[in-house]
N, C-alpha and C. Protein backbone atom coordinates (compact mmCIF):
# COMPACT_ATOMS: atom_id res chain seq x y z
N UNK A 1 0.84 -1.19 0.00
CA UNK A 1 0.00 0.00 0.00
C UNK A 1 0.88 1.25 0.00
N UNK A 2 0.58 2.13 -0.85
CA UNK A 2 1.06 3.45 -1.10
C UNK A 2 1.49 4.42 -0.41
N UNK A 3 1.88 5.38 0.53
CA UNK A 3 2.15 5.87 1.38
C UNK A 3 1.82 7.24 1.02
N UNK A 4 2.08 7.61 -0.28
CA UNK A 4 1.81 9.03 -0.85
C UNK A 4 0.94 9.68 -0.75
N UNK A 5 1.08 10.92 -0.43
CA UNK A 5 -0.15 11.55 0.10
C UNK A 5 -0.59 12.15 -1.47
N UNK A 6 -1.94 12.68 -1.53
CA UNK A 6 -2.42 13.36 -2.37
C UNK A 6 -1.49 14.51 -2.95
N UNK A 7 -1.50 15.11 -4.43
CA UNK A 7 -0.82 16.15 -4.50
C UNK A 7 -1.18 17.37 -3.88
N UNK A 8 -2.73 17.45 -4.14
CA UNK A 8 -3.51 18.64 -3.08
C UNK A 8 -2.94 18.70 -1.98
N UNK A 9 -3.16 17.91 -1.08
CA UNK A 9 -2.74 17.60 0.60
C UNK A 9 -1.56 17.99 0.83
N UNK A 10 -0.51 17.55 0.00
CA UNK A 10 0.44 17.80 -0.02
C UNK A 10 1.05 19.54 -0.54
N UNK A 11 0.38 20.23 -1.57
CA UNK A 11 0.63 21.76 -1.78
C UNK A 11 0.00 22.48 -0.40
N UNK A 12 -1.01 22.03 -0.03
CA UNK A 12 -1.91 22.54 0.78
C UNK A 12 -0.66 23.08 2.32
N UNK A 13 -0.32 21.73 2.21
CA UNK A 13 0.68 21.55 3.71
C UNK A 13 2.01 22.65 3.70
N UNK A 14 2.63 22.41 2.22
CA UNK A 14 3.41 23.49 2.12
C UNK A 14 3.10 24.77 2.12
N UNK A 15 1.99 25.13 1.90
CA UNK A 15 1.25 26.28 1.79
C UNK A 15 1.47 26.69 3.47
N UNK A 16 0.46 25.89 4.12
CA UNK A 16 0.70 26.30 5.63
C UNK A 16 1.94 26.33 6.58
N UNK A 17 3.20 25.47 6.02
CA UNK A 17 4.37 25.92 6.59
C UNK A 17 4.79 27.30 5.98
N UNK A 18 4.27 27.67 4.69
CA UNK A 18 5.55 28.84 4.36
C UNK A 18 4.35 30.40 5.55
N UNK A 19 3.06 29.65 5.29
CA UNK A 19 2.42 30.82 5.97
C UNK A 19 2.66 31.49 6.67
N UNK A 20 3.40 31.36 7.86
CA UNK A 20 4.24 32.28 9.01
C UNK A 20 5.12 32.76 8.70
N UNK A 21 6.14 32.13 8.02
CA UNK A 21 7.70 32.63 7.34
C UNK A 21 6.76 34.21 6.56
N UNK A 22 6.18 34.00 5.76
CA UNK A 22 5.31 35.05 5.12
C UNK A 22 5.25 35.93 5.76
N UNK A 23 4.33 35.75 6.81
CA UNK A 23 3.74 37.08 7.72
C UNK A 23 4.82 37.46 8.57
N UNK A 24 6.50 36.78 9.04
CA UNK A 24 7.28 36.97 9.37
C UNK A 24 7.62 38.13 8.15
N UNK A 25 8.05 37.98 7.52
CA UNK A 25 8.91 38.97 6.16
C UNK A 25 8.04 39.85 6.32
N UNK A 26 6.70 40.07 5.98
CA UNK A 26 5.78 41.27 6.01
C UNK A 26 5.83 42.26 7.31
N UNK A 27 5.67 41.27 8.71
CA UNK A 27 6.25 42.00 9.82
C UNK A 27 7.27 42.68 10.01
N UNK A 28 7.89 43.88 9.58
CA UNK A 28 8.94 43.76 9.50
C UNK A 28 10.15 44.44 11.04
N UNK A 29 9.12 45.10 11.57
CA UNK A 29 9.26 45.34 13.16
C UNK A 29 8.91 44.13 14.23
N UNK A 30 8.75 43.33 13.84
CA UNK A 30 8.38 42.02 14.63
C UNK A 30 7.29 42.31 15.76
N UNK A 31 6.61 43.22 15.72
CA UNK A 31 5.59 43.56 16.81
C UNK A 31 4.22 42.29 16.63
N UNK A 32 4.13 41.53 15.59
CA UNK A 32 3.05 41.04 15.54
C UNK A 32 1.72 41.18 14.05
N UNK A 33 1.98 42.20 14.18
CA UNK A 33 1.13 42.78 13.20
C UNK A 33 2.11 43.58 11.88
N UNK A 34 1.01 43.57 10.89
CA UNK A 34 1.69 44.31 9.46
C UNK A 34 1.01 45.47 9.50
N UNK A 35 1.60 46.65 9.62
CA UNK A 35 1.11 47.86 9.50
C UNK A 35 0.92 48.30 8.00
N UNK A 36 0.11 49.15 7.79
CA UNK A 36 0.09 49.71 6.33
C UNK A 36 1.29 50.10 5.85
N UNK A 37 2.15 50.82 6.58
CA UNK A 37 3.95 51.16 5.96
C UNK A 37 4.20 50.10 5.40
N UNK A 38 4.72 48.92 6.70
CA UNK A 38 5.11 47.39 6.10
C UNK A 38 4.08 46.65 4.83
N UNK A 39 2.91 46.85 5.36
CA UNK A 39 2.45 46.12 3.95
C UNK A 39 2.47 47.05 2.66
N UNK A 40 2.35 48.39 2.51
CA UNK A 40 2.88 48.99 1.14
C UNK A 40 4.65 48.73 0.64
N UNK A 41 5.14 48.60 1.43
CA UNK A 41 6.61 48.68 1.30
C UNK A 41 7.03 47.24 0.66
N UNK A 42 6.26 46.19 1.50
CA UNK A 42 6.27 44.50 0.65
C UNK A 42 5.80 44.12 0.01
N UNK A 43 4.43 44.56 -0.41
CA UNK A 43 3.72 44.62 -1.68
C UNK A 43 4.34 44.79 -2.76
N UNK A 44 4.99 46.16 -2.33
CA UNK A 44 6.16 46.84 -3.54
C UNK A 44 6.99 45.73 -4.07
N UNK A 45 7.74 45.51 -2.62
CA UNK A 45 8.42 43.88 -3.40
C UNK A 45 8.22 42.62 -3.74
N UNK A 46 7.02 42.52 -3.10
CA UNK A 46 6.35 40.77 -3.78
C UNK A 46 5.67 41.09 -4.76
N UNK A 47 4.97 42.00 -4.98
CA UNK A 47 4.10 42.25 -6.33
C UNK A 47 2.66 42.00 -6.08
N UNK A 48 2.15 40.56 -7.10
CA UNK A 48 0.78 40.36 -7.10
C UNK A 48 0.48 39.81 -5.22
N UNK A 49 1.39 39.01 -4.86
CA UNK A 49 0.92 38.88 -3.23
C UNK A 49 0.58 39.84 -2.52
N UNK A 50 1.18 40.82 -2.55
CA UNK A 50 0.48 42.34 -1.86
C UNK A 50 -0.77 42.38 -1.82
N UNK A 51 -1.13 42.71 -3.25
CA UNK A 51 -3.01 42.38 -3.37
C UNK A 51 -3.86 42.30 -2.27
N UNK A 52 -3.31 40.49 -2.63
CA UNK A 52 -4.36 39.61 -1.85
C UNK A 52 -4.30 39.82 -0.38
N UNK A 53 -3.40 40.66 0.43
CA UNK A 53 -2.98 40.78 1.73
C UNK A 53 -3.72 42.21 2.19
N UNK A 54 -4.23 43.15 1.18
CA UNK A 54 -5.03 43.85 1.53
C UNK A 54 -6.52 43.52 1.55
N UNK A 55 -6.62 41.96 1.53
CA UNK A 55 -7.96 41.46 1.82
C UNK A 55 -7.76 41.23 3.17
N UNK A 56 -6.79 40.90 3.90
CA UNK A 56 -6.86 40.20 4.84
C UNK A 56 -6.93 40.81 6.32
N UNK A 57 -7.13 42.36 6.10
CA UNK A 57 -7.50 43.54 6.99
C UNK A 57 -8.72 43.38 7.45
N UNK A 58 -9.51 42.23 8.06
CA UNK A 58 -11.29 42.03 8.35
C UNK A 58 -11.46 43.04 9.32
N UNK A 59 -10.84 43.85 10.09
CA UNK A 59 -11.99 45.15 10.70
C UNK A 59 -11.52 46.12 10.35
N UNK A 60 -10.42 46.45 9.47
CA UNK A 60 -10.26 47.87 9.23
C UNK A 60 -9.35 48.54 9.22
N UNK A 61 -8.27 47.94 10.41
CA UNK A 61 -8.13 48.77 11.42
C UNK A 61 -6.20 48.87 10.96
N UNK A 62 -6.25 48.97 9.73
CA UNK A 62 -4.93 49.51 9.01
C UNK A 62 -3.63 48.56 9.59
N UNK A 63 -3.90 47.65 10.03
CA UNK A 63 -3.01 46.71 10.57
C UNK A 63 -3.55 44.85 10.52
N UNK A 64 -2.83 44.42 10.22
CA UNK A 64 -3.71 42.55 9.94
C UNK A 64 -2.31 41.99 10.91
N UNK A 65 -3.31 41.56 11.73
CA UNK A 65 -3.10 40.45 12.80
C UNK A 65 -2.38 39.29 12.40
N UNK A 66 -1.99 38.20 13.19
CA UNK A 66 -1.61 37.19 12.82
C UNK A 66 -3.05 36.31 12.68
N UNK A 67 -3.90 36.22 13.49
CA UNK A 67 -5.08 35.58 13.01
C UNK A 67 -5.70 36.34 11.69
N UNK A 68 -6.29 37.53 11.72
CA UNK A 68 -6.52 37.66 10.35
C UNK A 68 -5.66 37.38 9.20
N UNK A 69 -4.19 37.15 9.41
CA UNK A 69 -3.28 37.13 8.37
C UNK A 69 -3.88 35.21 8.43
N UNK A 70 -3.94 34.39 9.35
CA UNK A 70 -4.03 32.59 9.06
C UNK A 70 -5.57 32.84 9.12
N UNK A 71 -6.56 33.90 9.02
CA UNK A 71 -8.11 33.75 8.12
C UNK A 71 -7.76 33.46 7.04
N UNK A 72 -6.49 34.50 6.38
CA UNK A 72 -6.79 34.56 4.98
C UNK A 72 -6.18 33.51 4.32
N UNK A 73 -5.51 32.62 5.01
CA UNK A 73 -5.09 31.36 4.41
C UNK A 73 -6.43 30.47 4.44
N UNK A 74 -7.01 30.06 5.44
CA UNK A 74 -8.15 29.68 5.60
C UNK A 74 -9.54 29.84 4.29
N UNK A 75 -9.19 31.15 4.33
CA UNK A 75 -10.29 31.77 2.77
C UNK A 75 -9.96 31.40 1.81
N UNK A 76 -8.86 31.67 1.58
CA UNK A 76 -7.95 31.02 -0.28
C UNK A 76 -8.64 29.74 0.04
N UNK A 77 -8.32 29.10 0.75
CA UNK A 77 -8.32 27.25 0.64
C UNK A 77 -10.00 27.05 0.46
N UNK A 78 -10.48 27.82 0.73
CA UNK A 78 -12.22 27.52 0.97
C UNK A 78 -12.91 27.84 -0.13
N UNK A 79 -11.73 29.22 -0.34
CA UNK A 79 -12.54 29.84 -1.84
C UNK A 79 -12.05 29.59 -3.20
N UNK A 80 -10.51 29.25 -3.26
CA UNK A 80 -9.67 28.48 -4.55
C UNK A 80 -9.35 26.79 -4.18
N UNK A 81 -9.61 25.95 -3.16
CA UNK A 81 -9.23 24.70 -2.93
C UNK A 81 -7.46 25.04 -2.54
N UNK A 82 -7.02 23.79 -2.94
CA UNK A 82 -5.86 23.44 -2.41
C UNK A 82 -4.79 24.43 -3.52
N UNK A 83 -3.81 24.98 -3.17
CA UNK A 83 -2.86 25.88 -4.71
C UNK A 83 -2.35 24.61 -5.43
N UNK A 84 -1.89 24.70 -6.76
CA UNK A 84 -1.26 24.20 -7.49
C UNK A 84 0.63 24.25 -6.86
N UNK A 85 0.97 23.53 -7.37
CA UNK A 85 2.95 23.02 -7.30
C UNK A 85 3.41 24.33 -7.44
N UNK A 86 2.40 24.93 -8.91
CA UNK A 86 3.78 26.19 -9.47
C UNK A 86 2.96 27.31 -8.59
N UNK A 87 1.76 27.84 -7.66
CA UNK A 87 1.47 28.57 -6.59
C UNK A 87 2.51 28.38 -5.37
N UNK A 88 3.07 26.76 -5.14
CA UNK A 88 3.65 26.91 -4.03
C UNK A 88 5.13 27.48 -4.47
N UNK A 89 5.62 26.92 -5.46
CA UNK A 89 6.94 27.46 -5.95
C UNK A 89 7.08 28.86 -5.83
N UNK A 90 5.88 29.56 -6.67
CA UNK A 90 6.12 31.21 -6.64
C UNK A 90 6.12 31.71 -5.20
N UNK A 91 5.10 31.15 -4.51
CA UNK A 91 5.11 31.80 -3.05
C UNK A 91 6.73 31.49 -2.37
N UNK A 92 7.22 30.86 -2.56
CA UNK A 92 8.43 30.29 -1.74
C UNK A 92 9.48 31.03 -2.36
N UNK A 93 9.15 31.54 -4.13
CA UNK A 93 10.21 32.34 -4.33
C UNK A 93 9.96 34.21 -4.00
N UNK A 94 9.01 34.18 -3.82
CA UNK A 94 8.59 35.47 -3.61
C UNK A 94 9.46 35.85 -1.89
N UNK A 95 8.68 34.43 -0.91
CA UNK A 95 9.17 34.13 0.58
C UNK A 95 10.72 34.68 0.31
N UNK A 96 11.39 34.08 -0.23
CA UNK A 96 12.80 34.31 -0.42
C UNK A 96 13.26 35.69 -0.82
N UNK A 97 12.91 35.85 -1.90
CA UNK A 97 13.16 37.53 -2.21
C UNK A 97 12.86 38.56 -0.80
N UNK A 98 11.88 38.07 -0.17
CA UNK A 98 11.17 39.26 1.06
C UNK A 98 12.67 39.11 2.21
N UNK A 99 12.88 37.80 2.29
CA UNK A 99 13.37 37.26 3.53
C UNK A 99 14.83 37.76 2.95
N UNK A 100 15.21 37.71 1.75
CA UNK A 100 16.73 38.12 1.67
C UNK A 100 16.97 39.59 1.75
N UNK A 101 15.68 40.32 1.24
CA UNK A 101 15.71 41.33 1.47
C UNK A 101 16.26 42.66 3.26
N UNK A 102 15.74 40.99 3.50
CA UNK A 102 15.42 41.86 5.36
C UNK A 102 16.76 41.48 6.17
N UNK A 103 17.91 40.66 5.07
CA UNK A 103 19.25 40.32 5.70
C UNK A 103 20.16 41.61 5.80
């Protein structure tokens, strides 16, 4: 019997490890939260991920939490399913660009 997990299951999982590394790079004062400075400033450098991270502001309040930042993982998955291989690739190269940036 097979041991292999699904390919879904499997993007899905990588998805949720890089998720913190993420909101780590975006944080870039480590207080917890992404302020509007930090998230215009990383947007700038991730590009289309920026976007989707100004969804992830649910009251308003010019700053996304670490729970609203793992809602919005929660939403993608509910509202697009599991990402594709080349979603996790780009996110991990994007992860990298943010994270080398902040060396």
């Amino acid at each position: 019997m097979s041991t292999a997990k699904p390919a879904e299951l499997e993007t899905k999982e990588l998805m949720e490890a890089l998720w913190p590394r993420i909101f780590a790079a975006f944080d870039s004062n480590g207080d917890g939260k992404v302020d509007r400075k930090e998230l215009e400033s990383k947007m700038k450098e991730a590009g289309n991920i920026g976007k989707a991270m100004a969804h992830a502001d649910c009251n308003s309040d010019k700053v996304v939490t670490k729970a609203e930042w793992d809602n919005m993982l929660k939403v993608m998955f509910t509202k697009f399913g599991a990402p594709t291989v080349e979603t996790v690739k780009w996110t991990k190269g994007v992860l990298e660009k943010l994270e080398s940036k902040g060396k």
